[in-house]
N, C-alpha and C. Protein backbone atom coordinates (compact mmCIF):
# COMPACT_ATOMS: atom_id res chain seq x y z
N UNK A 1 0.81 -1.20 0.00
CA UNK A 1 0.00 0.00 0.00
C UNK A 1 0.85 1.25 0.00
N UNK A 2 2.01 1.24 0.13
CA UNK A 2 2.95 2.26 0.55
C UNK A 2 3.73 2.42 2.16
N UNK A 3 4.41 3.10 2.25
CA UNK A 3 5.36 2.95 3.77
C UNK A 3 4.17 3.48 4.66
N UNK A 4 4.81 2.50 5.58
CA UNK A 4 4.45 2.88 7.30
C UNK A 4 4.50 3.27 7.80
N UNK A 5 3.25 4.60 8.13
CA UNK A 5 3.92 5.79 8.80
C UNK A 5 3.31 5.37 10.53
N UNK A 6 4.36 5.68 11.39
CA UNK A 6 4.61 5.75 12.38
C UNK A 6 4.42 7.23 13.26
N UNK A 7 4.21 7.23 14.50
CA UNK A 7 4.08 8.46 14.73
C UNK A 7 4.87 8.59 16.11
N UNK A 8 5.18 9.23 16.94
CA UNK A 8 5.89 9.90 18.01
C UNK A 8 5.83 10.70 18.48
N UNK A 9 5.50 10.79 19.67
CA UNK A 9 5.36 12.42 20.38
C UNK A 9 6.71 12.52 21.12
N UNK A 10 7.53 13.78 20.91
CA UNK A 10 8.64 14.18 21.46
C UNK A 10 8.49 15.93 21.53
N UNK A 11 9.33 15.81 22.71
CA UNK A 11 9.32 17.38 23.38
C UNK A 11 9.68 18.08 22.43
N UNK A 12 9.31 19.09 22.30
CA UNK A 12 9.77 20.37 21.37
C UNK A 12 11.19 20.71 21.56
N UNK A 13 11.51 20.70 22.76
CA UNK A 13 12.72 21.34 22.80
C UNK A 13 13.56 20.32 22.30
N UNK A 14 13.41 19.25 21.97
CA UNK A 14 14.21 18.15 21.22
C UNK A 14 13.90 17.81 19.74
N UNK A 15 13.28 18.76 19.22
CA UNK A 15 12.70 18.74 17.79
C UNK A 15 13.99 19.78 17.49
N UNK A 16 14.17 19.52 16.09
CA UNK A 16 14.45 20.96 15.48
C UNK A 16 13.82 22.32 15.04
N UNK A 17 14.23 23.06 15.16
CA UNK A 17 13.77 24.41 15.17
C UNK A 17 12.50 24.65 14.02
N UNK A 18 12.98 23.61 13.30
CA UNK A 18 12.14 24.51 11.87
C UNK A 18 10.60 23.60 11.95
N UNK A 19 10.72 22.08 12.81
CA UNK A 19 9.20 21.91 13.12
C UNK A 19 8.58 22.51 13.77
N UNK A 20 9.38 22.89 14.37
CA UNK A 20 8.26 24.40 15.46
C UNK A 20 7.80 25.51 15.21
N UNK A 21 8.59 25.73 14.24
CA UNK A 21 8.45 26.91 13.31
C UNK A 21 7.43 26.45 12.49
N UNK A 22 6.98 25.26 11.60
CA UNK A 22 6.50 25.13 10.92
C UNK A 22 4.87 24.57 11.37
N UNK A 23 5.09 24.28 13.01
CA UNK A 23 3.36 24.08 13.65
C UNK A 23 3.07 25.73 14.14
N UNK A 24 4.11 26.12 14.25
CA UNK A 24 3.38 27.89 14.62
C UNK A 24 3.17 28.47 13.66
N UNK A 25 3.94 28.20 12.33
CA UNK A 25 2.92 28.88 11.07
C UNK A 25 1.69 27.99 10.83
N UNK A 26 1.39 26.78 10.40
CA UNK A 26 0.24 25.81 10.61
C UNK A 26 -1.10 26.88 11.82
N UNK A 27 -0.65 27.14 12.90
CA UNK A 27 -1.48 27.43 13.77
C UNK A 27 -2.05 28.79 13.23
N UNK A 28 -1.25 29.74 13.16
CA UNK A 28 -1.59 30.71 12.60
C UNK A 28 -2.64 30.64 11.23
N UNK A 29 -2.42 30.27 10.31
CA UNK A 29 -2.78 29.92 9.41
C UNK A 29 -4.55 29.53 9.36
N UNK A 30 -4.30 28.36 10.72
CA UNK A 30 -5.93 27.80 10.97
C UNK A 30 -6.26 28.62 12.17
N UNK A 31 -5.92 29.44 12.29
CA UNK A 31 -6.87 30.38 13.41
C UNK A 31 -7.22 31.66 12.76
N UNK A 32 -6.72 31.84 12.04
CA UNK A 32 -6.97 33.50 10.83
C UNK A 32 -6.30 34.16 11.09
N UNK A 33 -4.93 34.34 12.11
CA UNK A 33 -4.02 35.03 12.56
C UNK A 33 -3.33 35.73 11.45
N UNK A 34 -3.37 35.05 10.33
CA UNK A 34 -2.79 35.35 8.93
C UNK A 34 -3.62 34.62 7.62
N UNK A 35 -3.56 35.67 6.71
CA UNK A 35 -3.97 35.03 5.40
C UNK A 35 -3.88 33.96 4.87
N UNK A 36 -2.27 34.28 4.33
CA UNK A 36 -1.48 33.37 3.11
C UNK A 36 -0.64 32.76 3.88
N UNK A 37 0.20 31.58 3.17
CA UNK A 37 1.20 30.87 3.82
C UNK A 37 2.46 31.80 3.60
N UNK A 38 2.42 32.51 2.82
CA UNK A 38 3.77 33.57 2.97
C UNK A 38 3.96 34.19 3.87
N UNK A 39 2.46 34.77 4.60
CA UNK A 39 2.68 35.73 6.11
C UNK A 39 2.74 35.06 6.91
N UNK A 40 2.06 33.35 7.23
CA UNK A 40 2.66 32.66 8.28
C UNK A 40 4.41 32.75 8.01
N UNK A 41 4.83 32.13 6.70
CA UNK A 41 5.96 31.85 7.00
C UNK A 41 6.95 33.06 7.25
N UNK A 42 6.80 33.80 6.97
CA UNK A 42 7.41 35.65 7.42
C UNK A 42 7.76 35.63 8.76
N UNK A 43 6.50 35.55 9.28
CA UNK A 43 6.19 35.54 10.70
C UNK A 43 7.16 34.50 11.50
N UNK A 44 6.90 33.36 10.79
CA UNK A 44 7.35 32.11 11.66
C UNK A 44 8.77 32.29 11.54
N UNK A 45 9.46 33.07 10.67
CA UNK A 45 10.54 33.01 9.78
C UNK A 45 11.22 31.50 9.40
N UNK A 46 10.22 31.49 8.38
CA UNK A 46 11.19 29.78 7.93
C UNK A 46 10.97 30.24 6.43
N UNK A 47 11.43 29.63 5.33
CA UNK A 47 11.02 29.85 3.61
C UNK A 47 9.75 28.90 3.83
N UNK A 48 8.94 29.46 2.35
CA UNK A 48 7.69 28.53 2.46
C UNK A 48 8.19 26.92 1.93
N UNK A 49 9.39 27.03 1.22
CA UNK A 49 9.70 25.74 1.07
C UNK A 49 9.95 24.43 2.16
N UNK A 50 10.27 25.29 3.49
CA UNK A 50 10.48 24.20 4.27
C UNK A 50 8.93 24.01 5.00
N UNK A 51 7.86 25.00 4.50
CA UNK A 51 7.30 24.83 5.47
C UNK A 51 6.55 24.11 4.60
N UNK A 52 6.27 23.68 3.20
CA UNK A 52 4.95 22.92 2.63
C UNK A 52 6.47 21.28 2.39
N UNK A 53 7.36 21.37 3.16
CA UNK A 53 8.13 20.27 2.91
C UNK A 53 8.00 19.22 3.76
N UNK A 54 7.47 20.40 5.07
CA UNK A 54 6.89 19.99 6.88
C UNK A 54 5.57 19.63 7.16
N UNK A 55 4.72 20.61 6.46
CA UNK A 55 3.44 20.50 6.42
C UNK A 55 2.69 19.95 6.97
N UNK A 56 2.96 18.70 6.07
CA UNK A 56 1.81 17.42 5.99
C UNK A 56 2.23 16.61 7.75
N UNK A 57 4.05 16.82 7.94
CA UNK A 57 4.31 15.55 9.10
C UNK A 57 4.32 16.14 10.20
N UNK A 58 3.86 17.42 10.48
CA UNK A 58 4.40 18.10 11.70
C UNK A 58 2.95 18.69 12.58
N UNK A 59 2.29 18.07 13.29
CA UNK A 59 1.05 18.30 13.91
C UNK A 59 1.21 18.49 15.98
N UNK A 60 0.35 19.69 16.04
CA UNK A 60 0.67 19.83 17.60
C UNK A 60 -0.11 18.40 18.15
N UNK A 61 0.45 18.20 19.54
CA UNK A 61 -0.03 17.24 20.00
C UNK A 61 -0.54 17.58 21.48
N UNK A 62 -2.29 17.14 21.33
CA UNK A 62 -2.91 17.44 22.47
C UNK A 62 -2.81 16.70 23.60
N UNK A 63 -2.71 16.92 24.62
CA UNK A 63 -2.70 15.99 25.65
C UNK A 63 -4.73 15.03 26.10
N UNK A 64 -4.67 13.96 25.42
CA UNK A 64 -6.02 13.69 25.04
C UNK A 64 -6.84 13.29 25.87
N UNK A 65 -6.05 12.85 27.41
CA UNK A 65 -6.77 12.29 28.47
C UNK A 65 -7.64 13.91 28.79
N UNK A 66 -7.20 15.04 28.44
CA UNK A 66 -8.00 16.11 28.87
C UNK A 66 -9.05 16.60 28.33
N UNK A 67 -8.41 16.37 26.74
CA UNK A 67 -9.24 16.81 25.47
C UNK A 67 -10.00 15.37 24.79
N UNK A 68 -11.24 14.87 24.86
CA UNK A 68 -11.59 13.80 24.38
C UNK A 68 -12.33 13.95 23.06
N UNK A 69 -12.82 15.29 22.38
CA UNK A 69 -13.35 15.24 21.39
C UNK A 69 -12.17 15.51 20.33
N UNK A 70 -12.00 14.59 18.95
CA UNK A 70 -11.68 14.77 17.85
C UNK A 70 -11.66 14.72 16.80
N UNK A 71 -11.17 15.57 15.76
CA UNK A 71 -11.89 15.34 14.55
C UNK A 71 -10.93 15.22 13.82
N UNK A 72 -11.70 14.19 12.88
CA UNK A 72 -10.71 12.96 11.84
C UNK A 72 -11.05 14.40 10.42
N UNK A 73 -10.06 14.02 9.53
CA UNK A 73 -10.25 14.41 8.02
C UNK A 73 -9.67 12.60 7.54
N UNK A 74 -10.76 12.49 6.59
CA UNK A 74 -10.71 11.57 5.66
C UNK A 74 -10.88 12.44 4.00
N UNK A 75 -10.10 11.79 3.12
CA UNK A 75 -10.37 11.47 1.87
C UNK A 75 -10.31 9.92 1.34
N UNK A 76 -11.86 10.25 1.03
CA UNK A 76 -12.63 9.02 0.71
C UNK A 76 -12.87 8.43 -0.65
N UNK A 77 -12.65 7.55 -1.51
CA UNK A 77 -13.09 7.20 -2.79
C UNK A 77 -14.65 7.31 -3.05
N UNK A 78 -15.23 7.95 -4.04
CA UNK A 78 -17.05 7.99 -4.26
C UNK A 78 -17.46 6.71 -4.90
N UNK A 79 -17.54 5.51 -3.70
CA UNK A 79 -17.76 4.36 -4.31
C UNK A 79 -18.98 3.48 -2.99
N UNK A 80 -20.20 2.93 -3.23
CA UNK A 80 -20.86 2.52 -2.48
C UNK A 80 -20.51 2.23 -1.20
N UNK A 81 -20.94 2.54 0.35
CA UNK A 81 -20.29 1.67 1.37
C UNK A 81 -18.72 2.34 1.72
N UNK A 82 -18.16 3.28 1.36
CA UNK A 82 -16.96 3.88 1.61
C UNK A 82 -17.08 3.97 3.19
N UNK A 83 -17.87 5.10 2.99
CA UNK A 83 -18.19 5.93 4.38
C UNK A 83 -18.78 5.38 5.21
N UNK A 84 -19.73 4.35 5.02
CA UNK A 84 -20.58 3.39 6.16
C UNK A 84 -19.40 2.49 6.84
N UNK A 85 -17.90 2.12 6.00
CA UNK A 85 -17.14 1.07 6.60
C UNK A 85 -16.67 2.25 7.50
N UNK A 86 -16.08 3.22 7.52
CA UNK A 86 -15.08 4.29 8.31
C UNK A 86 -16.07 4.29 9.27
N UNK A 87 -17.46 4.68 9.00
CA UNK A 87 -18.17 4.77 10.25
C UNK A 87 -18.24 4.07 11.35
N UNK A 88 -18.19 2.62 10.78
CA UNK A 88 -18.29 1.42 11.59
C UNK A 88 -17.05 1.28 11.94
N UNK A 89 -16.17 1.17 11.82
CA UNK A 89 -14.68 1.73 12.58
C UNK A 89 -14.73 2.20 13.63
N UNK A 90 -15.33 3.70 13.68
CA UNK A 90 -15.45 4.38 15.17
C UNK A 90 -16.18 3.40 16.11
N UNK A 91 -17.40 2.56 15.58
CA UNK A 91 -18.22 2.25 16.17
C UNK A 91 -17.26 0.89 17.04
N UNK A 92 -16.55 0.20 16.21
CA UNK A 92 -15.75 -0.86 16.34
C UNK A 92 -14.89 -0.38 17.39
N UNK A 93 -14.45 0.43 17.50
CA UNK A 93 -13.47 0.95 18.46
C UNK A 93 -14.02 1.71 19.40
N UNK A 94 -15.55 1.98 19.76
CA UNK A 94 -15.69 2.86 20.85
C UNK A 94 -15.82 4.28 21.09
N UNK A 95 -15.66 4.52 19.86
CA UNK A 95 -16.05 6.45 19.71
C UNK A 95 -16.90 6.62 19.17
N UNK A 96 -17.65 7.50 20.14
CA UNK A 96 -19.04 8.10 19.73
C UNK A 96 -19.17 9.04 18.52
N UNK A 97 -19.69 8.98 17.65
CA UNK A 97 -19.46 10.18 16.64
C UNK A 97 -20.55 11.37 17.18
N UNK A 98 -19.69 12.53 16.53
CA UNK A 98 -20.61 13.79 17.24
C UNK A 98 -21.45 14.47 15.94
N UNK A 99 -20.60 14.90 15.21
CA UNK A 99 -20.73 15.55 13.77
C UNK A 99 -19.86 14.58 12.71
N UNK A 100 -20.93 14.68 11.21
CA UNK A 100 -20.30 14.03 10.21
C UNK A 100 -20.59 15.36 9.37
N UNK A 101 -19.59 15.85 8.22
CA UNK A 101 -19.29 16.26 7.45
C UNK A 101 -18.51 15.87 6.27
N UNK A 102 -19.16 15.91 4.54
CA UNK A 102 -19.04 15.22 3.76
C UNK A 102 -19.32 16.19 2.60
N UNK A 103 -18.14 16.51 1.81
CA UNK A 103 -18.20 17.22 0.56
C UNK A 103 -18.34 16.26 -0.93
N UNK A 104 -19.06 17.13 -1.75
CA UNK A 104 -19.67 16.66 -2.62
C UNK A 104 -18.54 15.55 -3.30
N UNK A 105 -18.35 14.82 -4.14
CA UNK A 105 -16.95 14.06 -4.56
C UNK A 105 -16.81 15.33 -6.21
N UNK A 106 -16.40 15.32 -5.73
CA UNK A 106 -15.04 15.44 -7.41
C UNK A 106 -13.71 14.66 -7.59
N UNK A 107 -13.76 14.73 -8.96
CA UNK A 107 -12.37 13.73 -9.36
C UNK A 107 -12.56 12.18 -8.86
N UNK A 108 -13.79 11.63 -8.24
CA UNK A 108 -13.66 10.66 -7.81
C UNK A 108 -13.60 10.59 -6.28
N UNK A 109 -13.62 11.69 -5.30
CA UNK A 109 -13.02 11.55 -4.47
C UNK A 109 -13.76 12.20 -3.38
N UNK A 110 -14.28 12.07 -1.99
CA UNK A 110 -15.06 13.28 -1.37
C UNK A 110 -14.03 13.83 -0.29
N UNK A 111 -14.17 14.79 0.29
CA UNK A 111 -13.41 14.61 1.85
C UNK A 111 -14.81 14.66 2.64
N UNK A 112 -14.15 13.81 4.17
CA UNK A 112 -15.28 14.22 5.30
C UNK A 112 -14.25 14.55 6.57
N UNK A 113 -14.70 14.97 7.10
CA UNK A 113 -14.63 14.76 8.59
C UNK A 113 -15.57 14.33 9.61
N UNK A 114 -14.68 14.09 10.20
CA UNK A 114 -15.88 13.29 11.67
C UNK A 114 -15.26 14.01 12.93
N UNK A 115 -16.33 14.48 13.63
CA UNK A 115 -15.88 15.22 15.42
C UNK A 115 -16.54 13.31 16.16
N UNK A 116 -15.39 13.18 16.74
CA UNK A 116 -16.09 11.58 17.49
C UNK A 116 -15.36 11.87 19.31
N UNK A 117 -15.96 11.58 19.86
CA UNK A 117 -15.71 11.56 21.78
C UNK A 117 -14.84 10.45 21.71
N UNK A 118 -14.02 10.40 21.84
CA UNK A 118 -13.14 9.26 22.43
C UNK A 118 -12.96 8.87 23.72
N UNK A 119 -13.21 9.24 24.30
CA UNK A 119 -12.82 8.88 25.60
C UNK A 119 -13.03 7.45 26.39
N UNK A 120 -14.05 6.78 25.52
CA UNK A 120 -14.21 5.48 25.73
C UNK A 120 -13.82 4.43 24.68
N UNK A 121 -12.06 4.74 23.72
CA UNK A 121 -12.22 4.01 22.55
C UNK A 121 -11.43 3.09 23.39
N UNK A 122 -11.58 1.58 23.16
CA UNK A 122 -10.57 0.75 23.08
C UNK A 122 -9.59 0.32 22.75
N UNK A 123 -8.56 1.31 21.33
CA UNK A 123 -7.43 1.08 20.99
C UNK A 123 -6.63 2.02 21.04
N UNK A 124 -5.66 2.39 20.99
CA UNK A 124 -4.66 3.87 21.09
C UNK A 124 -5.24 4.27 19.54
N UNK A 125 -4.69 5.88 19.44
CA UNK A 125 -5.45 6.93 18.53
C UNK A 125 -4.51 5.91 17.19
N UNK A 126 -3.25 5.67 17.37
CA UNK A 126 -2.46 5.25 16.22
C UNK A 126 -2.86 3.75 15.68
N UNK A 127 -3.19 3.51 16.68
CA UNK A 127 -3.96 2.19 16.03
C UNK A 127 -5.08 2.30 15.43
N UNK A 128 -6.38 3.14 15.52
CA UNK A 128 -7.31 3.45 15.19
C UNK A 128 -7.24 4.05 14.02
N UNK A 129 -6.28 5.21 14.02
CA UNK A 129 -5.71 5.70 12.37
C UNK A 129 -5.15 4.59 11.38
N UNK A 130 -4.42 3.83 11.83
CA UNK A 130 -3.81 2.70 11.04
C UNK A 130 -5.09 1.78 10.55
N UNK A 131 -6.29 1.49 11.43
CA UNK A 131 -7.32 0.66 10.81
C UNK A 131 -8.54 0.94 10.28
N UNK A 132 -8.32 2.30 10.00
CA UNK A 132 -9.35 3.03 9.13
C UNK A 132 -8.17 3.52 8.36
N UNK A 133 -7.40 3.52 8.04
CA UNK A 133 -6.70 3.68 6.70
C UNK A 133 -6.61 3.11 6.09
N UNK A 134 -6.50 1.66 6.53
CA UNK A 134 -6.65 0.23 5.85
C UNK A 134 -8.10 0.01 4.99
N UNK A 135 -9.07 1.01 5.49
CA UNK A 135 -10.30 0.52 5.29
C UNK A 135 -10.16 0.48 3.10
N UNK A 136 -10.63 -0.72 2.64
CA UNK A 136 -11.12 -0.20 1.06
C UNK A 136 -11.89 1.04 0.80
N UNK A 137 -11.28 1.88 -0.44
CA UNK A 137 -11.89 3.12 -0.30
C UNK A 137 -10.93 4.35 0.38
N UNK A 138 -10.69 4.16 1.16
CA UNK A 138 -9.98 5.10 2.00
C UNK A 138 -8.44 5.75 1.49
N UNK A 139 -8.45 6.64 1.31
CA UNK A 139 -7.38 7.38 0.58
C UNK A 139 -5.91 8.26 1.22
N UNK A 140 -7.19 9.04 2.62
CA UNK A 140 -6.41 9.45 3.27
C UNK A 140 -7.33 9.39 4.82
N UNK A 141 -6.58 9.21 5.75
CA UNK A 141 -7.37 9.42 7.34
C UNK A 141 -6.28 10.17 8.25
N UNK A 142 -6.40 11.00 8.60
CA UNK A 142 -5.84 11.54 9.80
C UNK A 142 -6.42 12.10 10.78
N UNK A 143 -5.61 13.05 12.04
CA UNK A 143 -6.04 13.85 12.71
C UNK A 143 -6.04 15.06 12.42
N UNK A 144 -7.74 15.87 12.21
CA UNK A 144 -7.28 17.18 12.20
C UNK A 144 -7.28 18.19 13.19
N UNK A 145 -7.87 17.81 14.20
CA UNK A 145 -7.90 18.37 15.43
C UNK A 145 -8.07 17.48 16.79
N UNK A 146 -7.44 18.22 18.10
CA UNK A 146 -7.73 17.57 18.83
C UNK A 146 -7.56 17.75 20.10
């Protein structure tokens, strides 16, 4: 299917500079603090090259025993039963779903998100991402908030 992504939470102060730089432009960015990715990256002072190079792998990490609601972004294939298997996933694992959100498909493809309570799931978050990624159909699953 492609490599195995793995995930890790490590202290900031043991990251390098430019992932930190590159979740404080990210933050900015999704709070309206700034427009464009040029004024995050100004701000953050990094080039935008390192920061759409970071982008995708560099996400803050909530402390979740406090925070139990989160919301997934999926990109989904527009093919019968996509979205009913992801659903049943949460259900499989114990998270309540709160809100579903689901854009029209183009190219073949929809995005959704899901806000789901976790606080009663039965597997760690990385396991749960790993088996709804697996799901047929499923293109992309992550965390987008949390």
């Amino acid at each position: 299917m492609g490599r195995e992504i793995k995930f890790y939470i490590v202290a900031a102060d043991a990251l390098p500079e430019i992932f930190v730089k590159v979740a404080e432009a990210k933050r900015m960015i999704q709070t309206g603090e700034v427009n464009t990715v040029g004024a995050a990256t100004r701000m953050a002072g990094i080039s935008r090259s390192a920061f759409y190079k970071y982008k995708d792998s560099v996400q803050p990490f909530n402390d979740l025993k406090s925070e139990h609601i989160i919301t997934f972004y999926g990109m989904l294939k527009d093919a019968p039963g996509v979205l009913s298997r992801v659903l049943s996933g949460f259900a499989g694992a114990g998270a309540n779903i709160l809100t579903i959100n689901q854009s029209i498909p183009t190219n073949g493809c929809a995005a959704v998100t899901v806000s789901a309570e976790t606080s009663d799931m039965e597997m760690t978050l990385e396991a749960f991402l790993e088996q709804v990624s697996g799901v047929e159909g499923v293109v992309r699953f992550e965390v987008l908030a949390g």
